[in-house]
N, C-alpha and C. Protein backbone atom coordinates (compact mmCIF):
# COMPACT_ATOMS: atom_id res chain seq x y z
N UNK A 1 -4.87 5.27 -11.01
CA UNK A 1 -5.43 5.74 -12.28
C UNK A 1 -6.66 4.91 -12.65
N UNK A 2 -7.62 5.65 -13.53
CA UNK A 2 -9.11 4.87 -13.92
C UNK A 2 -8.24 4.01 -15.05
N UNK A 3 -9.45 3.33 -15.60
CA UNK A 3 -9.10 3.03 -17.09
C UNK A 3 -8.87 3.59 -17.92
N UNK A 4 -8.10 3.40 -19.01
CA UNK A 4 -7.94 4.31 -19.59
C UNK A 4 -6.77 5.57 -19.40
N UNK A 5 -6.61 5.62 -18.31
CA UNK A 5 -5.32 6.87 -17.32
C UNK A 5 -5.78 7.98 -17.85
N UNK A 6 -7.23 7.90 -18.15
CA UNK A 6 -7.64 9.82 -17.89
C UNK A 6 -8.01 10.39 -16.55
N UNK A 7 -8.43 9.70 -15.46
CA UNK A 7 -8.44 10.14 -14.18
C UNK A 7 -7.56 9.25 -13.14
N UNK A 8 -7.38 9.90 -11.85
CA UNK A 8 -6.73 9.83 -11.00
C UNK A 8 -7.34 9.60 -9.76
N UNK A 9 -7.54 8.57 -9.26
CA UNK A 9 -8.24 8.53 -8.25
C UNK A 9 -7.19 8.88 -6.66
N UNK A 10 -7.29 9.87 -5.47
CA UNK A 10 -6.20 10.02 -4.59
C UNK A 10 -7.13 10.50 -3.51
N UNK A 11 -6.51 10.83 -2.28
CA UNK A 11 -7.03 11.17 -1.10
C UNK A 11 -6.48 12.36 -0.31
N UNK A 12 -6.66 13.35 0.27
CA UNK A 12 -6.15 13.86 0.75
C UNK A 12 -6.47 14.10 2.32
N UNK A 13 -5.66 14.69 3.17
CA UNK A 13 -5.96 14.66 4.73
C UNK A 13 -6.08 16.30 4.90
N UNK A 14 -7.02 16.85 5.93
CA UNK A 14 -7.30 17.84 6.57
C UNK A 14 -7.41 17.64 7.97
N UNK A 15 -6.32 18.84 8.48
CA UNK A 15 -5.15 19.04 9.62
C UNK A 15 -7.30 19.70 10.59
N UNK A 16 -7.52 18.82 11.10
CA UNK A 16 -8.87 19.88 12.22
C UNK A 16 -8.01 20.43 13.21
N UNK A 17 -6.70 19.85 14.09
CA UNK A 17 -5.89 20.53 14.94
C UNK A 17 -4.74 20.00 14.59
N UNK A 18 -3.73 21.16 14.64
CA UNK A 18 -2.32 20.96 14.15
C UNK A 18 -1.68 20.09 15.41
N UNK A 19 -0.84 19.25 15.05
CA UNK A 19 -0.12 18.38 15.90
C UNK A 19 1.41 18.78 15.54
N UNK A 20 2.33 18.96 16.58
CA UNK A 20 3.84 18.46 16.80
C UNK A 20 3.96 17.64 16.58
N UNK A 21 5.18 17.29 15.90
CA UNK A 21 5.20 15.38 15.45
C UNK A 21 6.80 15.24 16.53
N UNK A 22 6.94 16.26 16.97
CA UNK A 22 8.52 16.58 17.50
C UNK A 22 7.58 15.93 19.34
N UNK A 23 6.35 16.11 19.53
CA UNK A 23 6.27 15.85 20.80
C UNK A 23 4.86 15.12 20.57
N UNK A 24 4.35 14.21 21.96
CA UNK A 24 3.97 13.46 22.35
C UNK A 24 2.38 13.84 22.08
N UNK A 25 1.47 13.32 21.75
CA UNK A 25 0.02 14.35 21.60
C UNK A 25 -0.36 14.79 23.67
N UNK A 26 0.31 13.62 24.24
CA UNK A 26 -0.71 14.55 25.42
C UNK A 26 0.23 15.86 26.01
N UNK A 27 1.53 15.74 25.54
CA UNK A 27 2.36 17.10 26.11
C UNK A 27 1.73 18.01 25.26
N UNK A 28 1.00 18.06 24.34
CA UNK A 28 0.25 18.36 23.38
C UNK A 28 -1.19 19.28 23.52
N UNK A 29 -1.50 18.49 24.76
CA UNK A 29 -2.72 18.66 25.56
C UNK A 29 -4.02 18.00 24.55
N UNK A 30 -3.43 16.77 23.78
CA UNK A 30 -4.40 16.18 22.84
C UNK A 30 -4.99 14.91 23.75
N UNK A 31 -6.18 14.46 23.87
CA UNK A 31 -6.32 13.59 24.73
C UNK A 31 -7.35 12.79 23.90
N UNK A 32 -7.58 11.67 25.05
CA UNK A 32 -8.58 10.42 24.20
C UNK A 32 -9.69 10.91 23.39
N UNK A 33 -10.46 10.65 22.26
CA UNK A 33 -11.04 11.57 21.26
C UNK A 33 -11.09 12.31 20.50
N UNK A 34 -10.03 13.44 21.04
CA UNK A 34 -10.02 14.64 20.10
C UNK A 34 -9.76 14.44 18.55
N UNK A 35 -10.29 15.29 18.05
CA UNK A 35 -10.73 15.21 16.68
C UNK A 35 -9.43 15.77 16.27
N UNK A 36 -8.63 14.55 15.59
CA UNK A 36 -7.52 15.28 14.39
C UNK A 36 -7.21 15.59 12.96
N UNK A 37 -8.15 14.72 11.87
CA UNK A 37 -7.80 14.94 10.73
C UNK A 37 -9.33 14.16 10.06
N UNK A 38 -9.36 14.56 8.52
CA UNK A 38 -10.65 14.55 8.21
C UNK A 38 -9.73 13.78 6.71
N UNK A 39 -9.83 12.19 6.32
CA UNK A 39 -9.29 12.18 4.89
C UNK A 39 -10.86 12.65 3.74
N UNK A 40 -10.15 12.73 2.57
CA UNK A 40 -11.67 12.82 1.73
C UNK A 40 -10.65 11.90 0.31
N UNK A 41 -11.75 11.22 -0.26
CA UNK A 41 -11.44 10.65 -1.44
C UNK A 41 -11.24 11.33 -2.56
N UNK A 42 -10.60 11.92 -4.00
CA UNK A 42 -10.85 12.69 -4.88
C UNK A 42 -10.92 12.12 -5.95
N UNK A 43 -11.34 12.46 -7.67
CA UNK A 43 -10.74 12.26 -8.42
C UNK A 43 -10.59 13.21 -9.55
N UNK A 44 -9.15 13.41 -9.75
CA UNK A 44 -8.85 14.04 -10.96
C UNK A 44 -8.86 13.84 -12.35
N UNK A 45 -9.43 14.61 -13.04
CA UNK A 45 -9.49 14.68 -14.35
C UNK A 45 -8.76 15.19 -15.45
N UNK A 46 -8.05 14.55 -15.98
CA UNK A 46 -6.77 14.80 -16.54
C UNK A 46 -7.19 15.65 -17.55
N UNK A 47 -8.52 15.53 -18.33
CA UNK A 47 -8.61 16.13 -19.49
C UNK A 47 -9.37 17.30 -19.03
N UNK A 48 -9.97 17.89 -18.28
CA UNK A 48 -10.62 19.33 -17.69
C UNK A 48 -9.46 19.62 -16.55
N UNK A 49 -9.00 19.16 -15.83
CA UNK A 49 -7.84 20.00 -14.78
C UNK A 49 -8.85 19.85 -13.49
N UNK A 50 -9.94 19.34 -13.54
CA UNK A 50 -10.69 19.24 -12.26
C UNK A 50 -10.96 18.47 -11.30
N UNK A 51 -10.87 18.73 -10.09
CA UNK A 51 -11.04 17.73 -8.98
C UNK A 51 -12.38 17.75 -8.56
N UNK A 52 -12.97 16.57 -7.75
CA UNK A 52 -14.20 16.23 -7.78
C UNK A 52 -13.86 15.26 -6.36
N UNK A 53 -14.85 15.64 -5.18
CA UNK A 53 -14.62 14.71 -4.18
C UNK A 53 -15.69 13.22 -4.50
N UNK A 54 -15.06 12.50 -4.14
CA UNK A 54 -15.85 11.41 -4.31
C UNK A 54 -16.89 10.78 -2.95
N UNK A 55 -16.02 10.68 -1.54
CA UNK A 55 -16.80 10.88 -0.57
C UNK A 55 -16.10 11.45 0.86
N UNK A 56 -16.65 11.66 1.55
CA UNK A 56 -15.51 12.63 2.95
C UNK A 56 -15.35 11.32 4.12
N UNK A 57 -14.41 11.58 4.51
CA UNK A 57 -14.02 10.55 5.67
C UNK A 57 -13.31 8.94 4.97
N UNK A 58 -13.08 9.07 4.16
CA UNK A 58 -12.87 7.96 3.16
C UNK A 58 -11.17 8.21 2.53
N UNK A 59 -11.03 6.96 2.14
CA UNK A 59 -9.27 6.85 1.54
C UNK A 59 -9.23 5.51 1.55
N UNK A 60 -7.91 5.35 1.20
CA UNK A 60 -7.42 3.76 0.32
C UNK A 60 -8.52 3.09 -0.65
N UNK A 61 -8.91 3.65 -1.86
CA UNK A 61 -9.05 3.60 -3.01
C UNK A 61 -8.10 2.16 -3.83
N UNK A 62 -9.21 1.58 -4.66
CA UNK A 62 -8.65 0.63 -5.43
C UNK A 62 -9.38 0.60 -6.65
N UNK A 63 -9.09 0.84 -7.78
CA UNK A 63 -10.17 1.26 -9.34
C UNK A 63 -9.72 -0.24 -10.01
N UNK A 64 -11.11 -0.49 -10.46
CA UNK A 64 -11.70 -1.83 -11.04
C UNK A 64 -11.38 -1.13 -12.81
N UNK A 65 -11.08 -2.22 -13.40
CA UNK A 65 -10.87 -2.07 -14.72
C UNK A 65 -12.25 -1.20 -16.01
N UNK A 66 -13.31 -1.53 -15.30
CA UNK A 66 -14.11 -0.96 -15.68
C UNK A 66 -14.43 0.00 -15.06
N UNK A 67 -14.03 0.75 -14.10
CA UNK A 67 -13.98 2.16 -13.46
C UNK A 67 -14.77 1.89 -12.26
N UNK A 68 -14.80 0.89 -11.73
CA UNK A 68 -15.46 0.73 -10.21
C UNK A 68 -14.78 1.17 -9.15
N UNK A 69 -14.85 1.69 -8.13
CA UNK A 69 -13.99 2.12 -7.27
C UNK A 69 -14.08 2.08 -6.11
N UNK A 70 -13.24 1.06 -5.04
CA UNK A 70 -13.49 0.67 -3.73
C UNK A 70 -12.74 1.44 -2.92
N UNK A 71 -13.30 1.88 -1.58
CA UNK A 71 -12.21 2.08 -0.99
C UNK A 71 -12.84 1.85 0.71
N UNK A 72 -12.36 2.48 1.52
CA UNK A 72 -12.81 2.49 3.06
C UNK A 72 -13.17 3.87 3.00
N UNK A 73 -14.43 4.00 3.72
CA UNK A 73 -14.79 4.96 4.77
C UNK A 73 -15.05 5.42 5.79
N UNK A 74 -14.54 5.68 6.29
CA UNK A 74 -14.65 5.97 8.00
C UNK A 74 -15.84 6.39 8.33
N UNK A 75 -15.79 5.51 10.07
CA UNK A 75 -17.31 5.47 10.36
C UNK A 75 -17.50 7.28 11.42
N UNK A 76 -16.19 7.85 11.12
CA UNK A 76 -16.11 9.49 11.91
C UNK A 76 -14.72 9.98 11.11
N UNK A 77 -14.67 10.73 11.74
CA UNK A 77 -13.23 11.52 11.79
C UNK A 77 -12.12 10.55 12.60
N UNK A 78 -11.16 11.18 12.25
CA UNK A 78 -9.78 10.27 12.88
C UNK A 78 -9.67 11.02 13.84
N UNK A 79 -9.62 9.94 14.87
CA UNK A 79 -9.96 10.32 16.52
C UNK A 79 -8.67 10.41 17.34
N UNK A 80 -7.74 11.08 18.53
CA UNK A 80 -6.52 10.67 19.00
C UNK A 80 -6.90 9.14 19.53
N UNK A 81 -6.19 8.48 19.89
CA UNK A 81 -6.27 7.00 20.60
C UNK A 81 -7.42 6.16 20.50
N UNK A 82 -8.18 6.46 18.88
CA UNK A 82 -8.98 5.56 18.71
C UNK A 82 -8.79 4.62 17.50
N UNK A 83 -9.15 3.77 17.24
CA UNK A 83 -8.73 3.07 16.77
C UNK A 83 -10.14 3.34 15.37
N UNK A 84 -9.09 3.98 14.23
CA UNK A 84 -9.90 4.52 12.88
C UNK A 84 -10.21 3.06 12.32
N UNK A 85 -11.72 3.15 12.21
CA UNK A 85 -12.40 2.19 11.87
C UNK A 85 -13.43 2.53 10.59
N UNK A 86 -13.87 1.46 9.62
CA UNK A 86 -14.36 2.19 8.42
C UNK A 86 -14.76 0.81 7.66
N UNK A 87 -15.82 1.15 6.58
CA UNK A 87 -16.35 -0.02 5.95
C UNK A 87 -15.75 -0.21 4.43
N UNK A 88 -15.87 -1.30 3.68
CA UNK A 88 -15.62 -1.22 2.09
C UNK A 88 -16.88 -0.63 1.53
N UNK A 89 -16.15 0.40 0.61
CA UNK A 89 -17.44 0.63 0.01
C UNK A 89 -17.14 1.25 -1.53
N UNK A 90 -17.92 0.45 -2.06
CA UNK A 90 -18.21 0.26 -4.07
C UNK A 90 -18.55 1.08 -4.62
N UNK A 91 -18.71 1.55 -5.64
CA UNK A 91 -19.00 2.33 -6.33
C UNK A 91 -18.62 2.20 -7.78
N UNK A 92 -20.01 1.56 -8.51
CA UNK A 92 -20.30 1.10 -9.86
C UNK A 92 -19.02 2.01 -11.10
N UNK A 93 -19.48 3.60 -10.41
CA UNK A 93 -18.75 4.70 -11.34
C UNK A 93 -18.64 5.52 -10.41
N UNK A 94 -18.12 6.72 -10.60
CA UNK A 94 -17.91 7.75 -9.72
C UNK A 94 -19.58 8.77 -9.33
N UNK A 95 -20.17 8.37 -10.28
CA UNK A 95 -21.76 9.40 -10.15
C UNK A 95 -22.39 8.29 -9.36
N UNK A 96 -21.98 6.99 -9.16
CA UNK A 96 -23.10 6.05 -8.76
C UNK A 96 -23.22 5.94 -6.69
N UNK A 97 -23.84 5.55 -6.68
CA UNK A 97 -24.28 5.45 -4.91
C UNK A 97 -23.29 4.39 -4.41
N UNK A 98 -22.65 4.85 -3.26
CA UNK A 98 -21.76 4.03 -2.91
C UNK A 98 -22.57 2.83 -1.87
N UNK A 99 -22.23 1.62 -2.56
CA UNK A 99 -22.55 0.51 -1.66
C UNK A 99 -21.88 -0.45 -0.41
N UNK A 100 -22.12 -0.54 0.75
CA UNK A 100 -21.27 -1.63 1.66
C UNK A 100 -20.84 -2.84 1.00
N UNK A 101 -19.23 -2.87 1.14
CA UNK A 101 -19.58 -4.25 0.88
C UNK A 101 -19.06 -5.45 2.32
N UNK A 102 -18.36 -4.73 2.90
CA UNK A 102 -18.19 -5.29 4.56
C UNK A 102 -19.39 -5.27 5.25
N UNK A 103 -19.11 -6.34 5.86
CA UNK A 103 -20.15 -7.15 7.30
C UNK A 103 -20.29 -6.07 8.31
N UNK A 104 -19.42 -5.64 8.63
CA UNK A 104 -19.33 -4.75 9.93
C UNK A 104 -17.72 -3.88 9.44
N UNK A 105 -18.12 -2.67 10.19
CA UNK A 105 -16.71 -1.77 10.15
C UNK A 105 -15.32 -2.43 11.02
N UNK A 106 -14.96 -1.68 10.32
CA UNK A 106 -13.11 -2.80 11.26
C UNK A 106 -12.23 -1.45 10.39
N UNK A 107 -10.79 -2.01 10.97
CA UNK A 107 -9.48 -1.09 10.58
C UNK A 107 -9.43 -2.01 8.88
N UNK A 108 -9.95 -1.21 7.76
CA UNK A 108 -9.63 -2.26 6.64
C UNK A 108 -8.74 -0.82 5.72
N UNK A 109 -7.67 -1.46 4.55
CA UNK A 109 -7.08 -1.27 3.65
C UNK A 109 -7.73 -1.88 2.23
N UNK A 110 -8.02 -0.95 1.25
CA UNK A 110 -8.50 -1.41 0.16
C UNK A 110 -7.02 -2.09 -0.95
N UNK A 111 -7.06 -2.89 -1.13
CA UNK A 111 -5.51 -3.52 -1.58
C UNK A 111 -5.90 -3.24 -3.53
N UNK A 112 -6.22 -4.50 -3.87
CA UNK A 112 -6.17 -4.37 -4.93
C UNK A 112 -7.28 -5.29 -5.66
N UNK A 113 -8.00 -5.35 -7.21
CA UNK A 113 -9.02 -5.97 -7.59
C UNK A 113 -8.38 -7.09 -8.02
N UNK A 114 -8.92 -8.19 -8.08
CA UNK A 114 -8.85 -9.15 -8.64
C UNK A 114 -9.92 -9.89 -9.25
N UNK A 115 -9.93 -9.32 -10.36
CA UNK A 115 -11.42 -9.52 -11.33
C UNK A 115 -12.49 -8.80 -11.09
N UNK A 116 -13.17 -9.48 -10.35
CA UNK A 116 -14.44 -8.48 -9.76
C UNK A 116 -14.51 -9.02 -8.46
N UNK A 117 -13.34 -9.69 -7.50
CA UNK A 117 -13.25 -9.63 -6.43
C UNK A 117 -12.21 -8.76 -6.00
N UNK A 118 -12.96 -8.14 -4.94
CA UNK A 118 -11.54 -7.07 -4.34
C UNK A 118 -10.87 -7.59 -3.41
N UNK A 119 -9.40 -7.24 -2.84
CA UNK A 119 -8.80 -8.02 -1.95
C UNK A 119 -8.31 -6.98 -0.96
N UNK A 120 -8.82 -6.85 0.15
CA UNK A 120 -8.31 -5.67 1.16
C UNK A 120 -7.63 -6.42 2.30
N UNK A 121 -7.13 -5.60 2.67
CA UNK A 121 -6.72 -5.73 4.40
C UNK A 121 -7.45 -5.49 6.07
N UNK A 122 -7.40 -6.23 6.61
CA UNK A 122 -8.52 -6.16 7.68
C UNK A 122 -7.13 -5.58 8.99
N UNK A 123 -6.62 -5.03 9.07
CA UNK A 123 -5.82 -4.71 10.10
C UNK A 123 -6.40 -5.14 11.71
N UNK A 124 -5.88 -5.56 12.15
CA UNK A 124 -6.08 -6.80 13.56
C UNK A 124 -5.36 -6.45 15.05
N UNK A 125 -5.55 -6.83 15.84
CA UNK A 125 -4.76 -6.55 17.03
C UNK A 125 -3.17 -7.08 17.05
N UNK A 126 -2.24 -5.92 17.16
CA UNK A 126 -0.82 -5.93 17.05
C UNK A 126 -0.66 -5.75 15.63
N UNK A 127 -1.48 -5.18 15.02
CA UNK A 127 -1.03 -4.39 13.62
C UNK A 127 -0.63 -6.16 12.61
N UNK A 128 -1.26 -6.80 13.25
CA UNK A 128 -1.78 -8.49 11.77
C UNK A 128 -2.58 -7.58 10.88
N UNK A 129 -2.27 -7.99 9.80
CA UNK A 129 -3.17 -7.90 8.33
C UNK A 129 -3.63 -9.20 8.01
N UNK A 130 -4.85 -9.22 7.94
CA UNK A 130 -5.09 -10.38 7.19
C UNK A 130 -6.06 -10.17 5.90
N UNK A 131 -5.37 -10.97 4.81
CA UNK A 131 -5.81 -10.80 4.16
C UNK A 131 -7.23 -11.33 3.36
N UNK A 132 -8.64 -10.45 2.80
CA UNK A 132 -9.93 -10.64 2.49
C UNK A 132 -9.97 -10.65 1.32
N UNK A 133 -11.34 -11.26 0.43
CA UNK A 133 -11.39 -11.08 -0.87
C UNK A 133 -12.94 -11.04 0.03
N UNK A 134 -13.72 -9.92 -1.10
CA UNK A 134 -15.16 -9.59 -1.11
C UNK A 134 -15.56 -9.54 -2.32
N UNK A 135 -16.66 -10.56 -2.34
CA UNK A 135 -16.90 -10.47 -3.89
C UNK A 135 -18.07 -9.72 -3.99
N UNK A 136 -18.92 -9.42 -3.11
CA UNK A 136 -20.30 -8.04 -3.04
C UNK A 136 -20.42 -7.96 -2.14
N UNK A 137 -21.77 -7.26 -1.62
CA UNK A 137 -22.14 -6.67 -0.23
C UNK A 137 -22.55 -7.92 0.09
N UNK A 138 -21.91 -8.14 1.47
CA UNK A 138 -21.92 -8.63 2.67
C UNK A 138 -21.37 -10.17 2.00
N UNK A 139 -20.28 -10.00 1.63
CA UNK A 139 -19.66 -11.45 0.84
C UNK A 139 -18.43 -11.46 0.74
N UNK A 140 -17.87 -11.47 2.10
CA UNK A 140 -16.89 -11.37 2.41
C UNK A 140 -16.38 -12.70 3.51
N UNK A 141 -14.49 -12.97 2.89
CA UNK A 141 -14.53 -14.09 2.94
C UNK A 141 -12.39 -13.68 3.49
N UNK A 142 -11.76 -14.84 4.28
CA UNK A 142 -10.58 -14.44 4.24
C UNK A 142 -10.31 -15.41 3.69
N UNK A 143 -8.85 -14.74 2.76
CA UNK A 143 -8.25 -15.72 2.02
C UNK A 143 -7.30 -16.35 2.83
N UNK A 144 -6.09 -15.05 3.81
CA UNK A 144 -4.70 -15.92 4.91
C UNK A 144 -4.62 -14.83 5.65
N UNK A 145 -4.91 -15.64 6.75
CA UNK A 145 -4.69 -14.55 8.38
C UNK A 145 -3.06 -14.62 8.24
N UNK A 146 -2.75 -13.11 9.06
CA UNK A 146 -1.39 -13.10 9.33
C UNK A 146 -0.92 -12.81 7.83
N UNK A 147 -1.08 -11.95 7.28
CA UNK A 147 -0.06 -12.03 5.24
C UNK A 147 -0.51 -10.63 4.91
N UNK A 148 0.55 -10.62 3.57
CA UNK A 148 0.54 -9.54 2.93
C UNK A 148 0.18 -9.61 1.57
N UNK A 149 -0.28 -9.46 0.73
CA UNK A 149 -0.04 -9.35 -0.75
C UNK A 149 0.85 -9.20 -1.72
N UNK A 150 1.46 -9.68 -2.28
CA UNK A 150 2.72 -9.63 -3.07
C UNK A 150 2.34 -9.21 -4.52
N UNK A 151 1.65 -9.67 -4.88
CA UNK A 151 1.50 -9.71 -6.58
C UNK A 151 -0.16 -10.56 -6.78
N UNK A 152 -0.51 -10.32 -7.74
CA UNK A 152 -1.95 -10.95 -8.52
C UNK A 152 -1.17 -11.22 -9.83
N UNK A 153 -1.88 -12.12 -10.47
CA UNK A 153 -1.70 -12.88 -11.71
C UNK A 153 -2.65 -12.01 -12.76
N UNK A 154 -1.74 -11.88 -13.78
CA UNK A 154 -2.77 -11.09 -14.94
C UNK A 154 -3.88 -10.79 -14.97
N UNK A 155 -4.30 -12.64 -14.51
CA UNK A 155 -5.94 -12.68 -14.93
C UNK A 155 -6.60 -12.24 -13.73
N UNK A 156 -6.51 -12.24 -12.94
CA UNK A 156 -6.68 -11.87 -11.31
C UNK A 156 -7.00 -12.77 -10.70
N UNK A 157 -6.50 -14.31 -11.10
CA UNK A 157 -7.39 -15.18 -10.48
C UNK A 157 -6.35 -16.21 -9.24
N UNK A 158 -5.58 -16.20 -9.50
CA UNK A 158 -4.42 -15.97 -8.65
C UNK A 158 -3.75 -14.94 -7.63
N UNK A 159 -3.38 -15.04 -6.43
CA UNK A 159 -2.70 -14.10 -5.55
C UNK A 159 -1.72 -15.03 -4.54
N UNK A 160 -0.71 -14.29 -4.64
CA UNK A 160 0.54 -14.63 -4.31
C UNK A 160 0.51 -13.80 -2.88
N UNK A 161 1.04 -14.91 -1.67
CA UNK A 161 0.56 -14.28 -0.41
C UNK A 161 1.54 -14.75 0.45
N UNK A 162 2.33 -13.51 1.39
CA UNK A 162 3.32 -13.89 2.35
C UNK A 162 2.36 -13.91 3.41
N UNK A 163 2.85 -15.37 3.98
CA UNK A 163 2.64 -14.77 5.75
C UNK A 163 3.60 -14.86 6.45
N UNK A 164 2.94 -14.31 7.46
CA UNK A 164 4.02 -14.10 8.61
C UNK A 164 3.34 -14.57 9.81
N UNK A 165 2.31 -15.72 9.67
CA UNK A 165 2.55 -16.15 10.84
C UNK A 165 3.55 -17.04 11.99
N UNK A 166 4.64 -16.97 11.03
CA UNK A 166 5.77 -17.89 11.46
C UNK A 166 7.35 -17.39 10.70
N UNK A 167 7.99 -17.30 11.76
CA UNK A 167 9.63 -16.82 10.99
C UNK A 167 10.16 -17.71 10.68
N UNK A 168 11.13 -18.26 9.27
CA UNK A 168 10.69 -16.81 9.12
C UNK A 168 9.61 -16.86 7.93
N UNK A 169 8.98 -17.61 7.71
CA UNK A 169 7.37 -17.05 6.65
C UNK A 169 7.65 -17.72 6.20
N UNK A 170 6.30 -17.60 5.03
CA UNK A 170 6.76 -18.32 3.59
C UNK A 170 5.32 -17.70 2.84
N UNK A 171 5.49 -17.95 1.53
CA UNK A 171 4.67 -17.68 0.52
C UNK A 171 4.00 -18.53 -0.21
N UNK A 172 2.70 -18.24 -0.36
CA UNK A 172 1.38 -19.45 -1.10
C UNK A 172 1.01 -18.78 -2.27
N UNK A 173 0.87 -19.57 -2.91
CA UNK A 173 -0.49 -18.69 -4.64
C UNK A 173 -1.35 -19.46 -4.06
N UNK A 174 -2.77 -18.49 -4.19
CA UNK A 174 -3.90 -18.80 -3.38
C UNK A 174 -4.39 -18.63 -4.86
N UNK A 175 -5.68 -19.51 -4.59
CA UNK A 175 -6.66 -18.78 -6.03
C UNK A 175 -7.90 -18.18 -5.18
N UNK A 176 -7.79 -16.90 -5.64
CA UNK A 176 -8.72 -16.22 -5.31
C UNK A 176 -10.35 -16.12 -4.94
N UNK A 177 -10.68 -17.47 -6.12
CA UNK A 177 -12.24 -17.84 -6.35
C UNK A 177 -12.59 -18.31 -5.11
N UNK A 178 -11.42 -19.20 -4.07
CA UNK A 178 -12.04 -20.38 -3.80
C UNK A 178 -11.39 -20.48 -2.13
N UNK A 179 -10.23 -19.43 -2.30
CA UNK A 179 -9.22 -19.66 -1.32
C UNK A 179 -8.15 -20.90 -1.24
N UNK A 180 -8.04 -21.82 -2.26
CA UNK A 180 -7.28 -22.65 -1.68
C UNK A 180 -5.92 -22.63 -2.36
N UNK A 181 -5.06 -23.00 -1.60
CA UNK A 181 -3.45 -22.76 -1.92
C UNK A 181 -3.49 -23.59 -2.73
N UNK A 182 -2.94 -23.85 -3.69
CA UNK A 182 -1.89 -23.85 -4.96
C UNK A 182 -0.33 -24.75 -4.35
N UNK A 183 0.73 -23.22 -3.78
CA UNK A 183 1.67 -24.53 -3.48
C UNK A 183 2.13 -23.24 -2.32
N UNK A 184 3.31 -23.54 -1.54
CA UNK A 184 3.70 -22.74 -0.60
C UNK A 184 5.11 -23.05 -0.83
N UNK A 185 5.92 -22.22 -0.31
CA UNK A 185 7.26 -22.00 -0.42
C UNK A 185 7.80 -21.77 1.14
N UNK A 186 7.92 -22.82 1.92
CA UNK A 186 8.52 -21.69 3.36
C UNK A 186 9.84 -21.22 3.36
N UNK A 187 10.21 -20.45 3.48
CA UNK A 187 11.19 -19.20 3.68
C UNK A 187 12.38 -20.04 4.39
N UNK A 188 11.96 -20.67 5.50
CA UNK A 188 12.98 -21.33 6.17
C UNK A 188 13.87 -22.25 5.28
N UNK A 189 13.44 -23.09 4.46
CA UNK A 189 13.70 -24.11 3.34
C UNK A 189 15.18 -23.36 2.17
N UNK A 190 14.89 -22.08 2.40
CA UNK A 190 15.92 -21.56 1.23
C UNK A 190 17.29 -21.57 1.65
């Protein structure tokens, strides 16, 4: 939801070739490339009933308190056996020009704001998340390889962060500004 909870920011997927989920894509006759699905960003307007795309190839959306709105966009269509890759990208308001705010495209998840830094996911080889804070274009920074996001602190200046680079884990409050832990909790200890 925007501010306010008069709009709805969501995504939807378009099927370019129907897939069996009951069988394998190449019994399928789907092979390396082929073009399968197209996401597009939307947002709804609670008070007209109208939808409005925001941009095509794009999804995982995160709305800034003042109605800014991040999300990833893909650098194509979602490919069979490729690995969907896509940049952060800003947007002041919904009429405004969407800006980069990633270095280079990668597998990223738009997570959540924290003030006027956003905190996404960089998805990694063997499906690691690690977790980023970007505070503008090309100002991007990791807060903890290997983790997930748990919670942000009111103010957003705080984030509470599992990792998993070790079983079984444990959890840090990071401050967001600066990256540095606060205190950690390892999991093993309980």
């Amino acid at each position: 939801p925007t501010a306010g909870d008069r709009q709805l920011v969501y995504s939807t997927w378009r099927e370019l070739r129907h897939t069996d989920p009951g069988l394998s894509w190449s019994k399928q006759g789907i092979h390396p490339g082929y073009a399968l699905g197209k996401p597009t960003l939307w947002i709804h307007d609670f008070g007209t009933g109208r939808d409005q795309a925001i941009d095509t190839n794009s999804f995982s959306a995160a709305v800034r308190s003042d109605g800014a709105i991040a999300y990833v966009r893909g650098t194509d269509v979602y490919r069979a056996f490729t690995t969907y890759t896509g940049d952060i990208v800003v947007r002041s308001a919904v009429s405004a020009q969407p800006v980069v705010w990633s270095t280079k495209p990668a597998e990223y998840v738009a997570a959540a704001w924290a003030g006027d830094t956003l905190l996404a996911y960089r998805i990694d080889e063997g499906e690691q998340l690690d977790v980023l804070a970007f505070d503008g274009p090309g100002e991007e920074r990791l807060l903890l390889a290997d983790a997930n996001l748990v919670a942000l602190s009111p103010d957003g200046t705080r984030a509470l962060l599992a990792s998993e680079a070790t079983v079984p884990g444990s959890v840090s409050v990071v401050n967001v500004a600066d990256g540095t832990i606060v205190n950690t909790l390892d999991l093993g200890s309980l």
